[in-house]
N, C-alpha and C. Protein backbone atom coordinates (compact mmCIF):
# COMPACT_ATOMS: atom_id res chain seq x y z
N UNK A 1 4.22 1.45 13.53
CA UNK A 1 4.56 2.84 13.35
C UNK A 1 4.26 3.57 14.66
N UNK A 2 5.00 4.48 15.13
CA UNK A 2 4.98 4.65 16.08
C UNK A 2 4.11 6.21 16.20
N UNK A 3 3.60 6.46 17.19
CA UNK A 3 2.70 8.28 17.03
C UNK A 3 3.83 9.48 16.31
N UNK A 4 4.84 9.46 16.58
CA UNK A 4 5.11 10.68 16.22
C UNK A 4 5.74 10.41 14.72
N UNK A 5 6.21 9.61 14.50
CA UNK A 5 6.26 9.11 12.97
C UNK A 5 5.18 9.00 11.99
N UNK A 6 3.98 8.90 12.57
CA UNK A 6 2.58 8.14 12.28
C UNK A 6 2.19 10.25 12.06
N UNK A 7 2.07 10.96 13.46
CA UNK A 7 2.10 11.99 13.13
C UNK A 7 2.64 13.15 12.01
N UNK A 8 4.09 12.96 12.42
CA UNK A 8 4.81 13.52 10.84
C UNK A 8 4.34 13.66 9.79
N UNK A 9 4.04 11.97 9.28
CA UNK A 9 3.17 11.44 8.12
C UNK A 9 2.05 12.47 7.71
N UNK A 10 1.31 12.42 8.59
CA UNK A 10 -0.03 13.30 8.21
C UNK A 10 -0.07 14.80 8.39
N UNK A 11 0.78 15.11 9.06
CA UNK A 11 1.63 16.59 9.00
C UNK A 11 2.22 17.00 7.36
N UNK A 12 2.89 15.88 6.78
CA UNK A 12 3.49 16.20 5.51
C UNK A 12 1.98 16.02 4.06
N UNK A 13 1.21 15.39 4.86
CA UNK A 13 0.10 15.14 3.79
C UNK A 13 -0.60 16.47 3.67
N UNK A 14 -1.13 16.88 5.19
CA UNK A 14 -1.63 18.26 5.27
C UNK A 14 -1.01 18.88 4.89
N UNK A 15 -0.12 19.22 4.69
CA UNK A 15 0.79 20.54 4.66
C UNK A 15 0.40 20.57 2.63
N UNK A 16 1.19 19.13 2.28
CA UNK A 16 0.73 19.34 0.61
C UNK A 16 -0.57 19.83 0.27
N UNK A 17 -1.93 19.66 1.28
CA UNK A 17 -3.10 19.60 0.60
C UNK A 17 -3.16 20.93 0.89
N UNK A 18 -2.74 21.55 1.75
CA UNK A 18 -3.13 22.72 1.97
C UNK A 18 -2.26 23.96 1.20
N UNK A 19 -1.23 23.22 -0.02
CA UNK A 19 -0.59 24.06 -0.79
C UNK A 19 -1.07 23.72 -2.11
N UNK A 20 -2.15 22.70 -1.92
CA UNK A 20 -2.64 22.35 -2.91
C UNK A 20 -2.02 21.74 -4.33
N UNK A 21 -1.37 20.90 -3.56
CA UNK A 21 -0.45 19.91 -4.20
C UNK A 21 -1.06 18.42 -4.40
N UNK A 22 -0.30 18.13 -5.20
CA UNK A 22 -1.18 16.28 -5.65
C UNK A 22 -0.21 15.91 -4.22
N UNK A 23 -0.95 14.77 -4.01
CA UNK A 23 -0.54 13.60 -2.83
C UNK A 23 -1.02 12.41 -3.58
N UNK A 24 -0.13 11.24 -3.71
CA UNK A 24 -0.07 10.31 -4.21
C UNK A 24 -0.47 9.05 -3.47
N UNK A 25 -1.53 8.43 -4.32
CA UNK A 25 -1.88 7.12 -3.64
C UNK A 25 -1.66 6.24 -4.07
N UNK A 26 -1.00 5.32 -3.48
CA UNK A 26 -0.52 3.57 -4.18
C UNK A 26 -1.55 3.09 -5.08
N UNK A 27 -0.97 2.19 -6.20
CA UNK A 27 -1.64 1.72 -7.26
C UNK A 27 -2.64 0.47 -6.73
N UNK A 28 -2.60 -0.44 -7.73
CA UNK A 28 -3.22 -1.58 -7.36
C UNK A 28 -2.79 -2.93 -6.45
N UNK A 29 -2.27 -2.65 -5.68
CA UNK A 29 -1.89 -3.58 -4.64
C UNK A 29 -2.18 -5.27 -5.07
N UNK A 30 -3.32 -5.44 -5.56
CA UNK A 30 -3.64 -6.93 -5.84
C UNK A 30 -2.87 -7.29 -7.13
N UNK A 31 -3.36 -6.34 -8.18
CA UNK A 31 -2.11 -6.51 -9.28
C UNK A 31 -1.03 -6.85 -9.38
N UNK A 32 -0.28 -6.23 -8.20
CA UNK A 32 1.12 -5.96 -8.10
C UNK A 32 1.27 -7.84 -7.34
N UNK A 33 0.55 -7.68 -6.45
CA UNK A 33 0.94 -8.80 -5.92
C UNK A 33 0.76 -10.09 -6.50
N UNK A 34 0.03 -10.39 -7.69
CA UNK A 34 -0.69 -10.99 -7.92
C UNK A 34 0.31 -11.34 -9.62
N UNK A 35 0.39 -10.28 -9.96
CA UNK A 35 1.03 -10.46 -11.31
C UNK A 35 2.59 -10.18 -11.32
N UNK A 36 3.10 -8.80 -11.02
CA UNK A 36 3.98 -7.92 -11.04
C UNK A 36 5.33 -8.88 -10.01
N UNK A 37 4.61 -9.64 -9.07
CA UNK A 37 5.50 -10.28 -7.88
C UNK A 37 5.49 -11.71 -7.79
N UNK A 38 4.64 -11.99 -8.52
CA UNK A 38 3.91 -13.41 -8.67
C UNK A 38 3.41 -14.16 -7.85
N UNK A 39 2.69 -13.77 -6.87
CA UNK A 39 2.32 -14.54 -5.76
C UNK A 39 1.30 -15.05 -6.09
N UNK A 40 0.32 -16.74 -5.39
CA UNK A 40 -0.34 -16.91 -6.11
C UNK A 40 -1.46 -16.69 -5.53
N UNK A 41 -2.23 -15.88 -5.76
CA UNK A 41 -3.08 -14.88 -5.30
C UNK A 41 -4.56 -15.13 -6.66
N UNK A 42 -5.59 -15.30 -6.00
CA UNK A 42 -6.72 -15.18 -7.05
C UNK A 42 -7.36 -14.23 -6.46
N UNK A 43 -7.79 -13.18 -7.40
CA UNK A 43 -7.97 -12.03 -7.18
C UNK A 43 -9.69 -11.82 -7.22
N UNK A 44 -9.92 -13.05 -7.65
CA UNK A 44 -11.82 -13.01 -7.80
C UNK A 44 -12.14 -13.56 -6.53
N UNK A 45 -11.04 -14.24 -6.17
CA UNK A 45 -11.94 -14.47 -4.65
C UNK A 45 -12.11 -13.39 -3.64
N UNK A 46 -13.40 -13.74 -2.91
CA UNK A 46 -13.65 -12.45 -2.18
C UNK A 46 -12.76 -11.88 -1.21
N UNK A 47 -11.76 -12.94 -0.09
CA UNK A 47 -11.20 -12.94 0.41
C UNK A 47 -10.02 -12.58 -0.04
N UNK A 48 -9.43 -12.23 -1.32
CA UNK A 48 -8.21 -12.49 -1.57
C UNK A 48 -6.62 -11.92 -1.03
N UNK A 49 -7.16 -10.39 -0.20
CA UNK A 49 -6.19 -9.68 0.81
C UNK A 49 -5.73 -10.25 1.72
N UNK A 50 -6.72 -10.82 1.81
CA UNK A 50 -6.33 -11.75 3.32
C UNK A 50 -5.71 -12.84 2.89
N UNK A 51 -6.12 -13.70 1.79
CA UNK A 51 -4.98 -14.66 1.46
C UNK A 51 -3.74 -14.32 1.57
N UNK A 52 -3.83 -13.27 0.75
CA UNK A 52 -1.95 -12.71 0.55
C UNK A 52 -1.50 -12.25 1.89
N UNK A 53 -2.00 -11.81 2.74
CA UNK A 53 -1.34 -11.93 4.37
C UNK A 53 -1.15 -13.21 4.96
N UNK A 54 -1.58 -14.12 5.11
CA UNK A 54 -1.55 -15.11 5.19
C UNK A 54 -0.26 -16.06 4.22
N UNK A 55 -0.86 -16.31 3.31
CA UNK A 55 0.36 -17.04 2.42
C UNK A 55 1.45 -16.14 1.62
N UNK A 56 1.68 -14.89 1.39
CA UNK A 56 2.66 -14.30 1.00
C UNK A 56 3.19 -12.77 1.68
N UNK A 57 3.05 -12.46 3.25
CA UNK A 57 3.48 -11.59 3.80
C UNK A 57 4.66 -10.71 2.96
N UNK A 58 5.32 -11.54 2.89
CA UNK A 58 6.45 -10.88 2.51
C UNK A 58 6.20 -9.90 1.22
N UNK A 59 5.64 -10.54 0.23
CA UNK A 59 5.14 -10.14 -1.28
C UNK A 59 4.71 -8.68 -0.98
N UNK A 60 3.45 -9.02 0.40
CA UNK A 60 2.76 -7.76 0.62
C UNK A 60 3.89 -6.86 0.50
N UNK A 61 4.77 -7.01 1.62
CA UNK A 61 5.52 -6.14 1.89
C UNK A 61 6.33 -5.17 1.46
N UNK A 62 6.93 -6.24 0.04
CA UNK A 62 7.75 -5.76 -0.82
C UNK A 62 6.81 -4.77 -1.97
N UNK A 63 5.88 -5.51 -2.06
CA UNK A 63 5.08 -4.34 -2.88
C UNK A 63 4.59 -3.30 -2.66
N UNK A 64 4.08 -2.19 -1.21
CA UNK A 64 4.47 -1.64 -0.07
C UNK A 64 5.45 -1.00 -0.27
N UNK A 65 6.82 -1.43 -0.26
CA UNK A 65 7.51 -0.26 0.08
C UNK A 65 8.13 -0.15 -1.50
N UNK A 66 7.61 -0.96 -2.75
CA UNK A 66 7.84 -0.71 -4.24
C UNK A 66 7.51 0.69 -4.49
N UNK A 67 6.08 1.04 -3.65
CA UNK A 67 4.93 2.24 -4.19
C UNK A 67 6.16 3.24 -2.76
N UNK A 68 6.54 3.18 -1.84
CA UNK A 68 7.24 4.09 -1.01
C UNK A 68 8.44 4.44 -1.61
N UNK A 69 9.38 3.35 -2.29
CA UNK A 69 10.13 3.82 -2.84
C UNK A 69 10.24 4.46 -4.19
N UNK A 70 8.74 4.37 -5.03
CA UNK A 70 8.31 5.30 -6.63
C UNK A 70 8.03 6.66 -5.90
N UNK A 71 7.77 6.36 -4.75
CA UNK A 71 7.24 8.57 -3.93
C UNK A 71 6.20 8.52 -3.81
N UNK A 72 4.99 7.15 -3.63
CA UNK A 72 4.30 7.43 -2.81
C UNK A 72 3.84 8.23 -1.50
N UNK A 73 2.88 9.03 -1.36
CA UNK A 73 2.83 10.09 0.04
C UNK A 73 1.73 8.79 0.89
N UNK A 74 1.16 8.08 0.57
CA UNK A 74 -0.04 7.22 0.82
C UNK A 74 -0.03 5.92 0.61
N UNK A 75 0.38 4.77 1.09
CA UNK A 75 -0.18 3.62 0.96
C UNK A 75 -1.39 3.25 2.11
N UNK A 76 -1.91 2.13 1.68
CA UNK A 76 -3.48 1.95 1.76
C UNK A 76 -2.88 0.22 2.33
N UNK A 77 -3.46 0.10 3.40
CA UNK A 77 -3.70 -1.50 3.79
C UNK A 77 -4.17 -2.51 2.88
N UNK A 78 -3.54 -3.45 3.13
CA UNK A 78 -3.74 -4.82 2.20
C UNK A 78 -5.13 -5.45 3.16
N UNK A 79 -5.80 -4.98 3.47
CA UNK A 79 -7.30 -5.75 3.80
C UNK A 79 -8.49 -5.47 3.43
N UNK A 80 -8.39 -5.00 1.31
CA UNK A 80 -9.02 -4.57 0.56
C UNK A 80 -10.33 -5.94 0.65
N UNK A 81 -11.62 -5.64 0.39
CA UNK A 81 -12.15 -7.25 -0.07
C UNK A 81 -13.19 -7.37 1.35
């Protein structure tokens, strides 16, 4: 992402908080990836974010822009753990 895109972003977040509007944060990321996408992902392991970068990039990905395309204002990195 590049600064002024990256900027925008947090321009449109501020702007909601300061009209005092909800801003939306992505759901459960491991869930999604884990159940919803089926990757095979064990979610008790401690490591398990990092698995799913590792063996299912793509999954991440798609689940990512699942929560961008419901109207997410916020997704959150997959290096939960």
């Amino acid at each position: 992402m590049t600064d002024s895109v990256a900027g925008s972003a947090y321009q449109r977040i501020e702007e909601k908080l300061a009209e005092q509007r909800c801003v939306i944060l992505d759901g459960g990321v491991g869930t999604e990836v884990k159940e919803a996408v089926g990757a095979p992902i064990d979610l008790d392991e401690r490591f398990w974010a990092t698995r799913a970068l590792v063996d299912a990039p793509d999954t991440v990905l798609e689940v990512h822009r699942a929560y961008l395309a419901a109207g997410c204002d916020v997704i959150s990195t997959n290096t939960w753990g």
